[in-house]
C-alpha atoms as a PDB file:
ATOM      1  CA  UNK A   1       0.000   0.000   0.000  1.00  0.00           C
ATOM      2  CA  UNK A   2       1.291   3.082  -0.970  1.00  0.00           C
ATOM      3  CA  UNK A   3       2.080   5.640   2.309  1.00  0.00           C
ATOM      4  CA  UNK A   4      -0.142   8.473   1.174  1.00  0.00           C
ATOM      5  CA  UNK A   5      -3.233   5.735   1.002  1.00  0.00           C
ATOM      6  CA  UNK A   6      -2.104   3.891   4.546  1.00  0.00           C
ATOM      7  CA  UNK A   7      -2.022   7.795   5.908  1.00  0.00           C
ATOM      8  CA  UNK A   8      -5.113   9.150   4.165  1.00  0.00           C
ATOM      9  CA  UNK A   9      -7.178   5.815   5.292  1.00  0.00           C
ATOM     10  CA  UNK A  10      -5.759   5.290   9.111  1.00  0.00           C
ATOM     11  CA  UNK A  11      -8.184   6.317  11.968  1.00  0.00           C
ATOM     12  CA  UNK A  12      -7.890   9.618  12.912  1.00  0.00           C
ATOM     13  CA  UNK A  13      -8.965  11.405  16.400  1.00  0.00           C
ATOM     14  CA  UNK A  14      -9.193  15.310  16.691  1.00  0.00           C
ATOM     15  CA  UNK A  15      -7.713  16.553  19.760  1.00  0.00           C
ATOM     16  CA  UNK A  16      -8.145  19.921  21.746  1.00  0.00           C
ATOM     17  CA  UNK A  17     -11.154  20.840  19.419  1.00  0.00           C
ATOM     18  CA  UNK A  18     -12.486  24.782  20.313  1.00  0.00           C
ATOM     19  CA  UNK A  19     -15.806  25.811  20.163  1.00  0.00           C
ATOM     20  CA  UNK A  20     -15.015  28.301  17.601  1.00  0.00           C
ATOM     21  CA  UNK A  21     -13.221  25.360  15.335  1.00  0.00           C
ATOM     22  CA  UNK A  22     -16.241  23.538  14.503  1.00  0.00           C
ATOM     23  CA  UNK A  23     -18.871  26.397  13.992  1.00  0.00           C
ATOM     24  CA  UNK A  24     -19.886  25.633  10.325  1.00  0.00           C
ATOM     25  CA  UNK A  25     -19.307  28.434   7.519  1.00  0.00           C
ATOM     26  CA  UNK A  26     -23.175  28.807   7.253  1.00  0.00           C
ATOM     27  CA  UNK A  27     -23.289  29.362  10.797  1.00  0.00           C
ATOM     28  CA  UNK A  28     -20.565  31.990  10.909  1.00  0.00           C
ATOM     29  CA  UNK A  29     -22.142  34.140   8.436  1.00  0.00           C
ATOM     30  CA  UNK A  30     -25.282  34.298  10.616  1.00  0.00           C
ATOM     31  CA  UNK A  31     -23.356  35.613  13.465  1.00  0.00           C
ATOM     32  CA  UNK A  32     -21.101  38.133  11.406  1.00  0.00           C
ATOM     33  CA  UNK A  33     -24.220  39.671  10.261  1.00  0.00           C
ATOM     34  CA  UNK A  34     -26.133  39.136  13.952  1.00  0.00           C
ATOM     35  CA  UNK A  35     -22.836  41.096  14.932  1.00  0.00           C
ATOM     36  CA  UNK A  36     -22.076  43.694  12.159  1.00  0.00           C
ATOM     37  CA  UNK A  37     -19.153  41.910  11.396  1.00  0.00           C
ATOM     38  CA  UNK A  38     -16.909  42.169   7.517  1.00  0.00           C
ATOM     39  CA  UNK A  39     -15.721  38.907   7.210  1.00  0.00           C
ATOM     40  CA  UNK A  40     -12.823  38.783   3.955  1.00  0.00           C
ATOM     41  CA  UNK A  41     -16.040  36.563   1.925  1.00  0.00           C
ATOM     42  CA  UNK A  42     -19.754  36.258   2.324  1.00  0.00           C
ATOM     43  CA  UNK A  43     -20.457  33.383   1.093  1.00  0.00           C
ATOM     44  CA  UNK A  44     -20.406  29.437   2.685  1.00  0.00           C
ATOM     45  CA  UNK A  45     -18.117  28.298  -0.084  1.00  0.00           C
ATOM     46  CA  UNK A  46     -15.383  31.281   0.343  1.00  0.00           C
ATOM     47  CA  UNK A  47     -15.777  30.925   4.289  1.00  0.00           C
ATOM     48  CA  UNK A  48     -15.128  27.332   3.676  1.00  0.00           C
ATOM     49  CA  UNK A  49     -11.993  28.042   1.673  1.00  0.00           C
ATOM     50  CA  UNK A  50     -10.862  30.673   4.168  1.00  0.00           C
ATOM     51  CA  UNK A  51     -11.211  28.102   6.765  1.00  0.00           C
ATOM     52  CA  UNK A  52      -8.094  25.759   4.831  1.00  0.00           C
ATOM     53  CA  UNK A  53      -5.221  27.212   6.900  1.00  0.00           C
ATOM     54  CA  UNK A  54      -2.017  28.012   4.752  1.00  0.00           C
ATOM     55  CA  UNK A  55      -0.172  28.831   7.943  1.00  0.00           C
ATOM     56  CA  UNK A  56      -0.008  29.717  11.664  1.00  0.00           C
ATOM     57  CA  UNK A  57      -0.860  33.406  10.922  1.00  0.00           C
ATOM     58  CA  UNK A  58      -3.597  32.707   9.008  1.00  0.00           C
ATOM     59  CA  UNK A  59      -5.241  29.862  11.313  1.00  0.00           C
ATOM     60  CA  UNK A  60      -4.421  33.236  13.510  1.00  0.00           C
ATOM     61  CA  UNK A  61      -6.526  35.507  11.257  1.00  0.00           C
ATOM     62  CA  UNK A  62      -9.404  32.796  10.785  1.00  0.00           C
ATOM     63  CA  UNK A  63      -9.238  32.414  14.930  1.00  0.00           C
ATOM     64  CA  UNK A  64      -9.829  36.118  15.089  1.00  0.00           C
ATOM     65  CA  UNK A  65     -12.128  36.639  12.775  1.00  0.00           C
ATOM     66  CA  UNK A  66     -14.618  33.681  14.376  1.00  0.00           C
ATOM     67  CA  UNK A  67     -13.766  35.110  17.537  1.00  0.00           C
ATOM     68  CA  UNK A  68     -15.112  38.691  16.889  1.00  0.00           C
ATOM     69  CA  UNK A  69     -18.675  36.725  15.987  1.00  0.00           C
ATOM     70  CA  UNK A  70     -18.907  35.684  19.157  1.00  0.00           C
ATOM     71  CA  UNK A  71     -20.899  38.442  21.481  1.00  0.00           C
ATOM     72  CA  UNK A  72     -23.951  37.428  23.510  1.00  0.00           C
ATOM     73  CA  UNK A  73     -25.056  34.642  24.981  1.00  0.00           C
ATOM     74  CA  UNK A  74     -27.319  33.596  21.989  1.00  0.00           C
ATOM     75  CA  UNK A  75     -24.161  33.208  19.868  1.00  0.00           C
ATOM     76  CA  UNK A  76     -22.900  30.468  22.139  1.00  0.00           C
ATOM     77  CA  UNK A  77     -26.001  28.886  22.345  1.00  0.00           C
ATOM     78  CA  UNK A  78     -26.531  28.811  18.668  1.00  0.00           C
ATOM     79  CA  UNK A  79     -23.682  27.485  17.886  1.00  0.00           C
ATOM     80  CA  UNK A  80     -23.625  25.505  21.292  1.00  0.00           C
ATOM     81  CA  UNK A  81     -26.871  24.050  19.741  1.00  0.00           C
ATOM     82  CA  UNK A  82     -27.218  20.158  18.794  1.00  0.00           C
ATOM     83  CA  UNK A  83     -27.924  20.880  15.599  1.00  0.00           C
ATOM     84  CA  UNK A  84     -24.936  22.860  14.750  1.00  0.00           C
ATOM     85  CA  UNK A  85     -22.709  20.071  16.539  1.00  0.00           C
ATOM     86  CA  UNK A  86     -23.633  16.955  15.102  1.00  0.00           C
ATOM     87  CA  UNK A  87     -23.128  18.156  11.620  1.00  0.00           C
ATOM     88  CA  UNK A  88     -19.684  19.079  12.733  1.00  0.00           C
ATOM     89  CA  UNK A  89     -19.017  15.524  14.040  1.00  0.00           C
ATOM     90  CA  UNK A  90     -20.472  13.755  10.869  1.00  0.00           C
ATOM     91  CA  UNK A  91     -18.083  16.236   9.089  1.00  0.00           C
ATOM     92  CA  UNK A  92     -15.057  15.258  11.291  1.00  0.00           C
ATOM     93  CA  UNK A  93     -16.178  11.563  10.726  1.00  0.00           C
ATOM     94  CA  UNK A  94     -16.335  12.033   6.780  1.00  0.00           C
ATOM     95  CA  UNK A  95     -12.669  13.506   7.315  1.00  0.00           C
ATOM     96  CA  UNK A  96     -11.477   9.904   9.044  1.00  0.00           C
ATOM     97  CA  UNK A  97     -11.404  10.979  12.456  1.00  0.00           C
ATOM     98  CA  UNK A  98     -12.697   8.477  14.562  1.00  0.00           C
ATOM     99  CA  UNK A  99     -12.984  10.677  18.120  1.00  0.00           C
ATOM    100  CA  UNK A 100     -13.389  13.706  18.716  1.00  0.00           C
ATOM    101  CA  UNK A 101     -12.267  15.374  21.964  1.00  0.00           C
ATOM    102  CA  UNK A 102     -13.636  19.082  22.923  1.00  0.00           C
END
């Protein structure tokens, strides 16, 4: 088996996993406009894009810019919310990862 297949199909686990890591690109647009936030795109498929890290001062930047979403109360619970987590975890499940720790 060639490494790159062994490595792409091995079990994965995602460790130290922050709130503001798995809030969905739909999800952030709703609380950037909740919030009177710019965000650098405005749609789903840029945020999800934006979201592929190129380095540690962009995962920075992304951090930052989910970060500034995040005001009141209802913007942890929305994104708190069941329904916003289990897609997450089906997502991190499509990627290979077989846990998940928060």
């Amino acid at each position: 088996m060639h490494l790159q297949t062994f490595i792409r199909e091995m079990p994965k686990v995602e460790l130290h996993v922050h709130l503001e890591g798995s809030i969905r690109p739909a999800t952030l647009l709703t609380l950037a406009e909740r919030n009177g936030v710019a965000l650098p795109v405005s749609d789903p498929e840029g945020l999800h894009e934006f979201y592929r890290f190129t380095d540690f001062d962009h995962f920075i930047r992304v951090y930052s810019f989910i970060s500034s979403c995040l005001r009141t109360v209802a913007d942890y619970a929305l994104v708190g919310d069941v329904q916003q987590i289990v897609p997450a975890l089906i997502d991190a499940c499509r990627r290979g990862a077989g846990g998940r720790e928060a």
